[in-house]
PDB file of N, CA and C in Angstrom:
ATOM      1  N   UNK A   1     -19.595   7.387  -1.848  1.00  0.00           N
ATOM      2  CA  UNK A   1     -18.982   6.108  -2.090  1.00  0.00           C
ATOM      3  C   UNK A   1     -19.400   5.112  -1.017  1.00  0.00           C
ATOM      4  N   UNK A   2     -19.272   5.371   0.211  1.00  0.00           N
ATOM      5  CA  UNK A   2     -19.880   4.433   1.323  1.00  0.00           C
ATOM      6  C   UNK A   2     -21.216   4.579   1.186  1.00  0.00           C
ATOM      7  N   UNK A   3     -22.203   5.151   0.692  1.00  0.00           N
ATOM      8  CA  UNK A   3     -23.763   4.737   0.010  1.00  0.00           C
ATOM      9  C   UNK A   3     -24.189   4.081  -0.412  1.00  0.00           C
ATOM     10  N   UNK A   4     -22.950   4.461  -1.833  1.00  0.00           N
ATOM     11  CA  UNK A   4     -23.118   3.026  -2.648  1.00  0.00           C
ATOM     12  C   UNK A   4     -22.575   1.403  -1.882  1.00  0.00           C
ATOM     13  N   UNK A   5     -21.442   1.307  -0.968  1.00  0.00           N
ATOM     14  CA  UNK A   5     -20.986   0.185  -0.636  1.00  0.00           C
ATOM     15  C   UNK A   5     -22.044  -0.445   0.112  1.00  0.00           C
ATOM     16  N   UNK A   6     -22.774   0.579   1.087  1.00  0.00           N
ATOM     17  CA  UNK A   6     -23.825   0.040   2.030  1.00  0.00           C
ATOM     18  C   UNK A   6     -25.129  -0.330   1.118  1.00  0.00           C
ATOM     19  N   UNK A   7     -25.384   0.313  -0.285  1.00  0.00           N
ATOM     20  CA  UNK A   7     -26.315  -0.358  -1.012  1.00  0.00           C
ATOM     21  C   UNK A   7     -26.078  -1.458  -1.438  1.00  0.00           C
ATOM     22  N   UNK A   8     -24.419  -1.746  -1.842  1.00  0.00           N
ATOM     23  CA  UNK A   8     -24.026  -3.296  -2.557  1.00  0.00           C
ATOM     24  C   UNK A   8     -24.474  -4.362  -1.335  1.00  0.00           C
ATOM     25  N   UNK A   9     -24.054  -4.197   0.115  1.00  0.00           N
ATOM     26  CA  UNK A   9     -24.182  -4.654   0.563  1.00  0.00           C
ATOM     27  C   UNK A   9     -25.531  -4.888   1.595  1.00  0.00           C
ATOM     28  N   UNK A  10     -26.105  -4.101   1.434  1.00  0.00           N
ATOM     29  CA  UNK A  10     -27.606  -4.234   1.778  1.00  0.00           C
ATOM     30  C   UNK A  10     -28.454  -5.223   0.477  1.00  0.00           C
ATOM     31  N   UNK A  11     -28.319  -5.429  -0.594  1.00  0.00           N
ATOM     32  CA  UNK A  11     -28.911  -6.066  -1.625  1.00  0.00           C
ATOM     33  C   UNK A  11     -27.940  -7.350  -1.359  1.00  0.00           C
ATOM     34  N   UNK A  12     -26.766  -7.778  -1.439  1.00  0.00           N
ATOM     35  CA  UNK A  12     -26.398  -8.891  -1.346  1.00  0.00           C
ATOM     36  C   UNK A  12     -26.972 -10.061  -0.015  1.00  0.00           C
ATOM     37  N   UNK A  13     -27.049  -9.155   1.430  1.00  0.00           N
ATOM     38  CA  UNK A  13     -27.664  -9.485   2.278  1.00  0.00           C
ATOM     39  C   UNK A  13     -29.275  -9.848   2.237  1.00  0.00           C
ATOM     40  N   UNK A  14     -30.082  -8.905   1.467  1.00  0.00           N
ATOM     41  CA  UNK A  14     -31.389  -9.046   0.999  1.00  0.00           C
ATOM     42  C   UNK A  14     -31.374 -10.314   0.413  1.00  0.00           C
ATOM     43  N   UNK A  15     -30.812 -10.328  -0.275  1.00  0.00           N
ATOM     44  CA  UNK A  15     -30.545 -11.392  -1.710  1.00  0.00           C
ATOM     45  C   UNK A  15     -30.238 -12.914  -0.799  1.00  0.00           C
ATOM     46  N   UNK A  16     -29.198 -12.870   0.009  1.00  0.00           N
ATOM     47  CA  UNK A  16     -28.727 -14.023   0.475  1.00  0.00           C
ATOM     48  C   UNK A  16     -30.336 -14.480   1.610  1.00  0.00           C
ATOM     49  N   UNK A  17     -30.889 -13.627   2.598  1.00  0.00           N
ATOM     50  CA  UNK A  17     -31.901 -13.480   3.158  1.00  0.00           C
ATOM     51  C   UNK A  17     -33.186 -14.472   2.741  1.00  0.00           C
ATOM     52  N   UNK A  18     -33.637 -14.127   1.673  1.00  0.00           N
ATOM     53  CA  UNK A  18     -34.269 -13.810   0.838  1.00  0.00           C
ATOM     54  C   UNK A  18     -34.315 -15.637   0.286  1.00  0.00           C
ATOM     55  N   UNK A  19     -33.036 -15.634  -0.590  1.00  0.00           N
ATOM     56  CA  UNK A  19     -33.011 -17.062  -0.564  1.00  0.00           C
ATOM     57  C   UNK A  19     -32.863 -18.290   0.530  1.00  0.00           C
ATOM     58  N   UNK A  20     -32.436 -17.790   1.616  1.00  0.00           N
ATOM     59  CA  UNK A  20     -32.627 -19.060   2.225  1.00  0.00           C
ATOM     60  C   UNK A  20     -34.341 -19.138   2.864  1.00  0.00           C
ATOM     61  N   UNK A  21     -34.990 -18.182   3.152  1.00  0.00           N
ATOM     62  CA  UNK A  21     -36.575 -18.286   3.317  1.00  0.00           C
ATOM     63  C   UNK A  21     -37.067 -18.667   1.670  1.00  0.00           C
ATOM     64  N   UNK A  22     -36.654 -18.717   0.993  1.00  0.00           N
ATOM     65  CA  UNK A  22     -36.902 -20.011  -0.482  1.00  0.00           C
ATOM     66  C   UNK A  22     -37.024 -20.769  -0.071  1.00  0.00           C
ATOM     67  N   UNK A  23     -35.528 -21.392   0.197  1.00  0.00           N
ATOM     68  CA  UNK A  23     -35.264 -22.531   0.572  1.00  0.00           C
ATOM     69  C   UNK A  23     -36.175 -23.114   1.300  1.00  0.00           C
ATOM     70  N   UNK A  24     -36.283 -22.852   2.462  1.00  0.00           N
ATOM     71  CA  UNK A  24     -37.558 -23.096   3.540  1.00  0.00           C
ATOM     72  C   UNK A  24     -38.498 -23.686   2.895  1.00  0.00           C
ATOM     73  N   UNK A  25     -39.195 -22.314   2.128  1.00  0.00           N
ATOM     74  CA  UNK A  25     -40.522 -22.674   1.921  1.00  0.00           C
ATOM     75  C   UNK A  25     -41.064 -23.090   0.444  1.00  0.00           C
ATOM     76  N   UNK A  26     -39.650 -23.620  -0.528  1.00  0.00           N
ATOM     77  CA  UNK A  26     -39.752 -23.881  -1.742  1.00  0.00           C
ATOM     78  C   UNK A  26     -40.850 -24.830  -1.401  1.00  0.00           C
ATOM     79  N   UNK A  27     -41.594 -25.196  -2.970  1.00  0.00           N
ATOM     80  CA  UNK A  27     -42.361 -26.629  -3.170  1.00  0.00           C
ATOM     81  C   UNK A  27     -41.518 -27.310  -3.611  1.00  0.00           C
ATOM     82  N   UNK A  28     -40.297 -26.874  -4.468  1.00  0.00           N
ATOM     83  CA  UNK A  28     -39.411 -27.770  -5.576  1.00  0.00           C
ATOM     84  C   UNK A  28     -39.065 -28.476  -5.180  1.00  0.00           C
ATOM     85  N   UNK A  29     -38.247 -29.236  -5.717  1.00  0.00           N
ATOM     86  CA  UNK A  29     -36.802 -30.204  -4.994  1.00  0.00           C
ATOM     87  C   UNK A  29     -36.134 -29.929  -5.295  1.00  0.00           C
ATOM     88  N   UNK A  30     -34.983 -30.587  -4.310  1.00  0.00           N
ATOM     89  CA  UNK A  30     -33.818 -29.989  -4.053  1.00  0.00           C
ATOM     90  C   UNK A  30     -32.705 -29.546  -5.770  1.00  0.00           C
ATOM     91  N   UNK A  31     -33.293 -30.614  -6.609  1.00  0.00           N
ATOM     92  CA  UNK A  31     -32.040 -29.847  -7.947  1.00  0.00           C
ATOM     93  C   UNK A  31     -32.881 -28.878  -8.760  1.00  0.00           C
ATOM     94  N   UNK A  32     -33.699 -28.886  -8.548  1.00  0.00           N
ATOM     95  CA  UNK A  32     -34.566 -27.367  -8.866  1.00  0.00           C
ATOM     96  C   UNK A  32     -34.210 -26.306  -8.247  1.00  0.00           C
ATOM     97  N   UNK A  33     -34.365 -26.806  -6.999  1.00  0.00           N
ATOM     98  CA  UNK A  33     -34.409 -25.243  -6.077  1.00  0.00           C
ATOM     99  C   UNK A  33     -32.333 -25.359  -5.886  1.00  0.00           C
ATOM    100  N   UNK A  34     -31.481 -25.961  -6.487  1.00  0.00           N
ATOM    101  CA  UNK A  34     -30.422 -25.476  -6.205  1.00  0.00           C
ATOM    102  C   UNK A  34     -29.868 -24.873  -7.737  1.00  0.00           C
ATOM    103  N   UNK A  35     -30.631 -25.514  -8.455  1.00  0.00           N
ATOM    104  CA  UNK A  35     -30.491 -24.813  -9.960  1.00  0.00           C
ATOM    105  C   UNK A  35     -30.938 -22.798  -9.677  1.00  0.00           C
ATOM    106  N   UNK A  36     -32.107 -23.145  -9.087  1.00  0.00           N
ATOM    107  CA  UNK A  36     -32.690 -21.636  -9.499  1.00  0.00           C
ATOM    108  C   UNK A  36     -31.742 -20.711  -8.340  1.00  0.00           C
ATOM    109  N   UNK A  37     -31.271 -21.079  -7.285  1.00  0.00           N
ATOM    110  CA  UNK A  37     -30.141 -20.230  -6.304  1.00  0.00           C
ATOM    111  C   UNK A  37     -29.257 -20.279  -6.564  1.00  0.00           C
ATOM    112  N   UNK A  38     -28.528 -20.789  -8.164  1.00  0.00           N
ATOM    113  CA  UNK A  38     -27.443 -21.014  -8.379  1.00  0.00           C
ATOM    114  C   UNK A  38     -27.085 -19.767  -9.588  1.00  0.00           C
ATOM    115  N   UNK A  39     -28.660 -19.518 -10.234  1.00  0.00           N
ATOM    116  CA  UNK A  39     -29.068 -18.854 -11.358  1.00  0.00           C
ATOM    117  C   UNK A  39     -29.302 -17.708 -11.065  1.00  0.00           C
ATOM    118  N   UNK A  40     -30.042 -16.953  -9.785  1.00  0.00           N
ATOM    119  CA  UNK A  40     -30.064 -16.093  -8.893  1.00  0.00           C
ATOM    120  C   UNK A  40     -28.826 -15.712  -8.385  1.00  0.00           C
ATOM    121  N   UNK A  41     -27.886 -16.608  -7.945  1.00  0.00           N
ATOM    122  CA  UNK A  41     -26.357 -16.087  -7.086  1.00  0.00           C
ATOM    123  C   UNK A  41     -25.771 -15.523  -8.004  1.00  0.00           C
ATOM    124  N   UNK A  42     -25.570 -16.158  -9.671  1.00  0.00           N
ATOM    125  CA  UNK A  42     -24.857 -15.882 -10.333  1.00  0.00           C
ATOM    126  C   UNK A  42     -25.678 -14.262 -10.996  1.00  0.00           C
ATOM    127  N   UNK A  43     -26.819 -13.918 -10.900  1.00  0.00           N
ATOM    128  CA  UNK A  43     -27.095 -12.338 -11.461  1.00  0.00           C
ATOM    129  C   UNK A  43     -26.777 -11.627 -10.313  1.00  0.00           C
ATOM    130  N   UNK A  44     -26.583 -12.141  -9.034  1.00  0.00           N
ATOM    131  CA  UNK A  44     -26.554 -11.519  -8.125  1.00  0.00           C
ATOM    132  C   UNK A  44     -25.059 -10.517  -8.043  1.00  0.00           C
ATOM    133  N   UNK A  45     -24.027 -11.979  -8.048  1.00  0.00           N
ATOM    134  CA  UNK A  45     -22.793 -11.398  -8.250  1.00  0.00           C
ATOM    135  C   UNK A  45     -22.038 -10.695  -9.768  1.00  0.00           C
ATOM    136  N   UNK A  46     -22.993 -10.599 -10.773  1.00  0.00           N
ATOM    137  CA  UNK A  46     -23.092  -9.790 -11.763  1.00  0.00           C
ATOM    138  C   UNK A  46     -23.148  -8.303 -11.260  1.00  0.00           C
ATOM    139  N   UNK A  47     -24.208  -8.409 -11.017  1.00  0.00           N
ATOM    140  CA  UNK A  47     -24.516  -7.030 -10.779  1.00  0.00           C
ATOM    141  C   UNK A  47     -23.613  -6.291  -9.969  1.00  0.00           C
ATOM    142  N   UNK A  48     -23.042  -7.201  -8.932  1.00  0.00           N
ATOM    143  CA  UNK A  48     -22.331  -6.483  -7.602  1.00  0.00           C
ATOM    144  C   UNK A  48     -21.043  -5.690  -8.606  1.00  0.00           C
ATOM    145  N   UNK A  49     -20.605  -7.252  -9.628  1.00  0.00           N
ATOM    146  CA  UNK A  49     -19.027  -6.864 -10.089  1.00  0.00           C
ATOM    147  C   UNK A  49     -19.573  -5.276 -11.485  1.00  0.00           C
ATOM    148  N   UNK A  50     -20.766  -5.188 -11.441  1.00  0.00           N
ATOM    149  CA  UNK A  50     -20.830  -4.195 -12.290  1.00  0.00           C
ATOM    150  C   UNK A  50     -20.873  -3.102 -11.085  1.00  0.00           C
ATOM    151  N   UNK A  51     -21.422  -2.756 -10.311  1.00  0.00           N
ATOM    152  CA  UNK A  51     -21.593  -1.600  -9.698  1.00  0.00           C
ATOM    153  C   UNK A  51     -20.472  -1.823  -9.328  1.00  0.00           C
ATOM    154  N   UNK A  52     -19.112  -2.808  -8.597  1.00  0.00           N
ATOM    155  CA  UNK A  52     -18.136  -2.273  -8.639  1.00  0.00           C
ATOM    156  C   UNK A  52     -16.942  -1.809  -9.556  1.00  0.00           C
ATOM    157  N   UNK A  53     -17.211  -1.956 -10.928  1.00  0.00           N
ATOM    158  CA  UNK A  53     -16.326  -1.821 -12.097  1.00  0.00           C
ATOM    159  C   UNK A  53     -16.874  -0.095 -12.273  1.00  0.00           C
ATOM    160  N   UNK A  54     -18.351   0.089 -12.030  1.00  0.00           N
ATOM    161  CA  UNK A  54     -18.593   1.369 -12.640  1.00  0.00           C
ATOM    162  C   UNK A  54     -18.198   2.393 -11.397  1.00  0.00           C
ATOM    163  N   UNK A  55     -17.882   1.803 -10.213  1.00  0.00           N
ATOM    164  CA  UNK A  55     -17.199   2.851  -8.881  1.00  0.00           C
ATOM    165  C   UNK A  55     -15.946   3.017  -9.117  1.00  0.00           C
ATOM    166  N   UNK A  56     -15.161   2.214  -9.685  1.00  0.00           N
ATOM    167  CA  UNK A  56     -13.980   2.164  -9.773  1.00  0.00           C
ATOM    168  C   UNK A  56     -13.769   3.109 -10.836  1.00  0.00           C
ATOM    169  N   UNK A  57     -14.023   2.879 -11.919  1.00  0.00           N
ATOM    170  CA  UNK A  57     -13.903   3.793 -13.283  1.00  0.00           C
ATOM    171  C   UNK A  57     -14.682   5.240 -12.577  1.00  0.00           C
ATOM    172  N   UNK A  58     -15.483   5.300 -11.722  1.00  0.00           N
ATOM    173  CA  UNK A  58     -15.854   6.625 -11.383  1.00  0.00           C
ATOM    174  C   UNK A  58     -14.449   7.268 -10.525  1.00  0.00           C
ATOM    175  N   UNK A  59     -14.273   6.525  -9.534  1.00  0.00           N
ATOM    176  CA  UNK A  59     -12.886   7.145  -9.020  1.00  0.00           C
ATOM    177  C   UNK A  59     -11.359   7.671  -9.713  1.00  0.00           C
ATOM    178  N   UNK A  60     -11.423   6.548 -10.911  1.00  0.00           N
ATOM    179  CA  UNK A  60     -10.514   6.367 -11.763  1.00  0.00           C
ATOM    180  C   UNK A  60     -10.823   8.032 -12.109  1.00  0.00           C
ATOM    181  N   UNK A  61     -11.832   8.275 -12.552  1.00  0.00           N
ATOM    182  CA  UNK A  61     -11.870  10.124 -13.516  1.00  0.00           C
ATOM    183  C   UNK A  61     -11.609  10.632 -12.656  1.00  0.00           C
ATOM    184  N   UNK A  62     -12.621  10.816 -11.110  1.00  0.00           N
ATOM    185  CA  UNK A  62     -11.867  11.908  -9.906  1.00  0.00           C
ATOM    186  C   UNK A  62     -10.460  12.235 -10.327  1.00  0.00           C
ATOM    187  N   UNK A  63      -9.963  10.779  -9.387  1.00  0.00           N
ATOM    188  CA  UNK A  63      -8.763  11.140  -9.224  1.00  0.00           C
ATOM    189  C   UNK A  63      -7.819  11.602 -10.767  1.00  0.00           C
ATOM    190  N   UNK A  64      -7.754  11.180 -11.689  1.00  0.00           N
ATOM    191  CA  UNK A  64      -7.283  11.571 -12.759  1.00  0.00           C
ATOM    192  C   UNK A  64      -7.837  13.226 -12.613  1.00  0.00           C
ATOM    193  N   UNK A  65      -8.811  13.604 -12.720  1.00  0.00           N
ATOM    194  CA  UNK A  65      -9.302  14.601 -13.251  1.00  0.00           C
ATOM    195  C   UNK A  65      -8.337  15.791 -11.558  1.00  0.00           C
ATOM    196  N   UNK A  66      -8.089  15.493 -10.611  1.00  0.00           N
ATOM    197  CA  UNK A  66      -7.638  15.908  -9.291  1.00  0.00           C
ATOM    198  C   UNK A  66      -5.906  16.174  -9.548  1.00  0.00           C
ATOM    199  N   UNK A  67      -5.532  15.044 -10.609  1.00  0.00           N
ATOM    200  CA  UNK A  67      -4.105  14.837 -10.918  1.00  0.00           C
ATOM    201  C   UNK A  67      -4.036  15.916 -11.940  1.00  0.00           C
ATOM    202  N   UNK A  68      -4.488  15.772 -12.941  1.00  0.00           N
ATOM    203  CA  UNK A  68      -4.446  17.252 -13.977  1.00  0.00           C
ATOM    204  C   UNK A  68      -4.701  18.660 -13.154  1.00  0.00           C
ATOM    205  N   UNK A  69      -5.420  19.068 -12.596  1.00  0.00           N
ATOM    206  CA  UNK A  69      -5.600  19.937 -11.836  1.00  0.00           C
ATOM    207  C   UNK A  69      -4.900  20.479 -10.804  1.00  0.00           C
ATOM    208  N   UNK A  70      -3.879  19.197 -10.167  1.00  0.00           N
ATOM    209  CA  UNK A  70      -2.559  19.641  -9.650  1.00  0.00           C
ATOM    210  C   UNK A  70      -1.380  19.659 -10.102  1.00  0.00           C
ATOM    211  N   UNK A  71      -1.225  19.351 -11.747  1.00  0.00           N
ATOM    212  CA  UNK A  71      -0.314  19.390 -12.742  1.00  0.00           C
ATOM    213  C   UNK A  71      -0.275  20.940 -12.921  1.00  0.00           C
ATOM    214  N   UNK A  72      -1.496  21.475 -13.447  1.00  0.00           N
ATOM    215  CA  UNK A  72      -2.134  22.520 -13.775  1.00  0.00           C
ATOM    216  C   UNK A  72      -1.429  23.548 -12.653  1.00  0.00           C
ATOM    217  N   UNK A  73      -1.616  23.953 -11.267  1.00  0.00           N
ATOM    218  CA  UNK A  73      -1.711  24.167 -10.513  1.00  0.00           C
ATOM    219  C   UNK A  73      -0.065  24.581 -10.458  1.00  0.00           C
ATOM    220  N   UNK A  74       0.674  23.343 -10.561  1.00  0.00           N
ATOM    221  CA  UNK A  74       2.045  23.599  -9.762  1.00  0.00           C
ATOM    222  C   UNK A  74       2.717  23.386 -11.474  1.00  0.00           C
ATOM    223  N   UNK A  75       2.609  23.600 -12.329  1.00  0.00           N
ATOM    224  CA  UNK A  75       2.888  24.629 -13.345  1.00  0.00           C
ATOM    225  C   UNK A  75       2.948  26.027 -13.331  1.00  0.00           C
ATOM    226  N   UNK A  76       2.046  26.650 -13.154  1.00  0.00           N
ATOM    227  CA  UNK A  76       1.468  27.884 -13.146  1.00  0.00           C
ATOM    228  C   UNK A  76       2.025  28.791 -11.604  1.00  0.00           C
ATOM    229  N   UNK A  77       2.301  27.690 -10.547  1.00  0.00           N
ATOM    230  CA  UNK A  77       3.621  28.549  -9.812  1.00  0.00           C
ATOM    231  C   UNK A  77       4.530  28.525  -9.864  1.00  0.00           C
ATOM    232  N   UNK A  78       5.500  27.406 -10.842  1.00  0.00           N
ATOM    233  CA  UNK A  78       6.632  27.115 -11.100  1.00  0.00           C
ATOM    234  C   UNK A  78       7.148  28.482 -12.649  1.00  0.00           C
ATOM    235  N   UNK A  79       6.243  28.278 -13.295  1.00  0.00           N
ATOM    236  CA  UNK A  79       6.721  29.017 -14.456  1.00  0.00           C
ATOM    237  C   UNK A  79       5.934  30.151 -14.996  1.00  0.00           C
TER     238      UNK A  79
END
């Protein structure tokens, strides 16, 4: 789980990086080049809210799947 967080956040940093040496060295102008970092930010933070929806729903089964298993568990010494 901290793999994945240090990957979200190693690509967001890349990403943010990344665009401001654009910026720098765009040819565009400025409502070009704030259109296309605006178009870029927004897949950027796509992606993040997907890899965090699909960590979450991954934890979501663990732990569910950890909760049955100690249902299971303290059944089977109770009765």
């Amino acid at each position: 789980m901290k793999n994945r967080l240090n990957l979200v956040l190693g690509l967001v940093a890349g990403g943010a990086i990344g665009a401001a040496f654009g910026a720098l060295f765009s040819p565009h102008k400025g409502t070009v080049l704030r259109r296309n970092l605006r178009r870029k930010g927004e897949a950027i933070a796509s992606e993040v809210a997907e890899n965090i929806e699909e960590s979450v729903g991954h934890i979501s089964d663990v732990v569910t799947e950890k909760v049955n298993e100690a249902k299971k568990e303290l059944k089977s010494r109770l009765g």
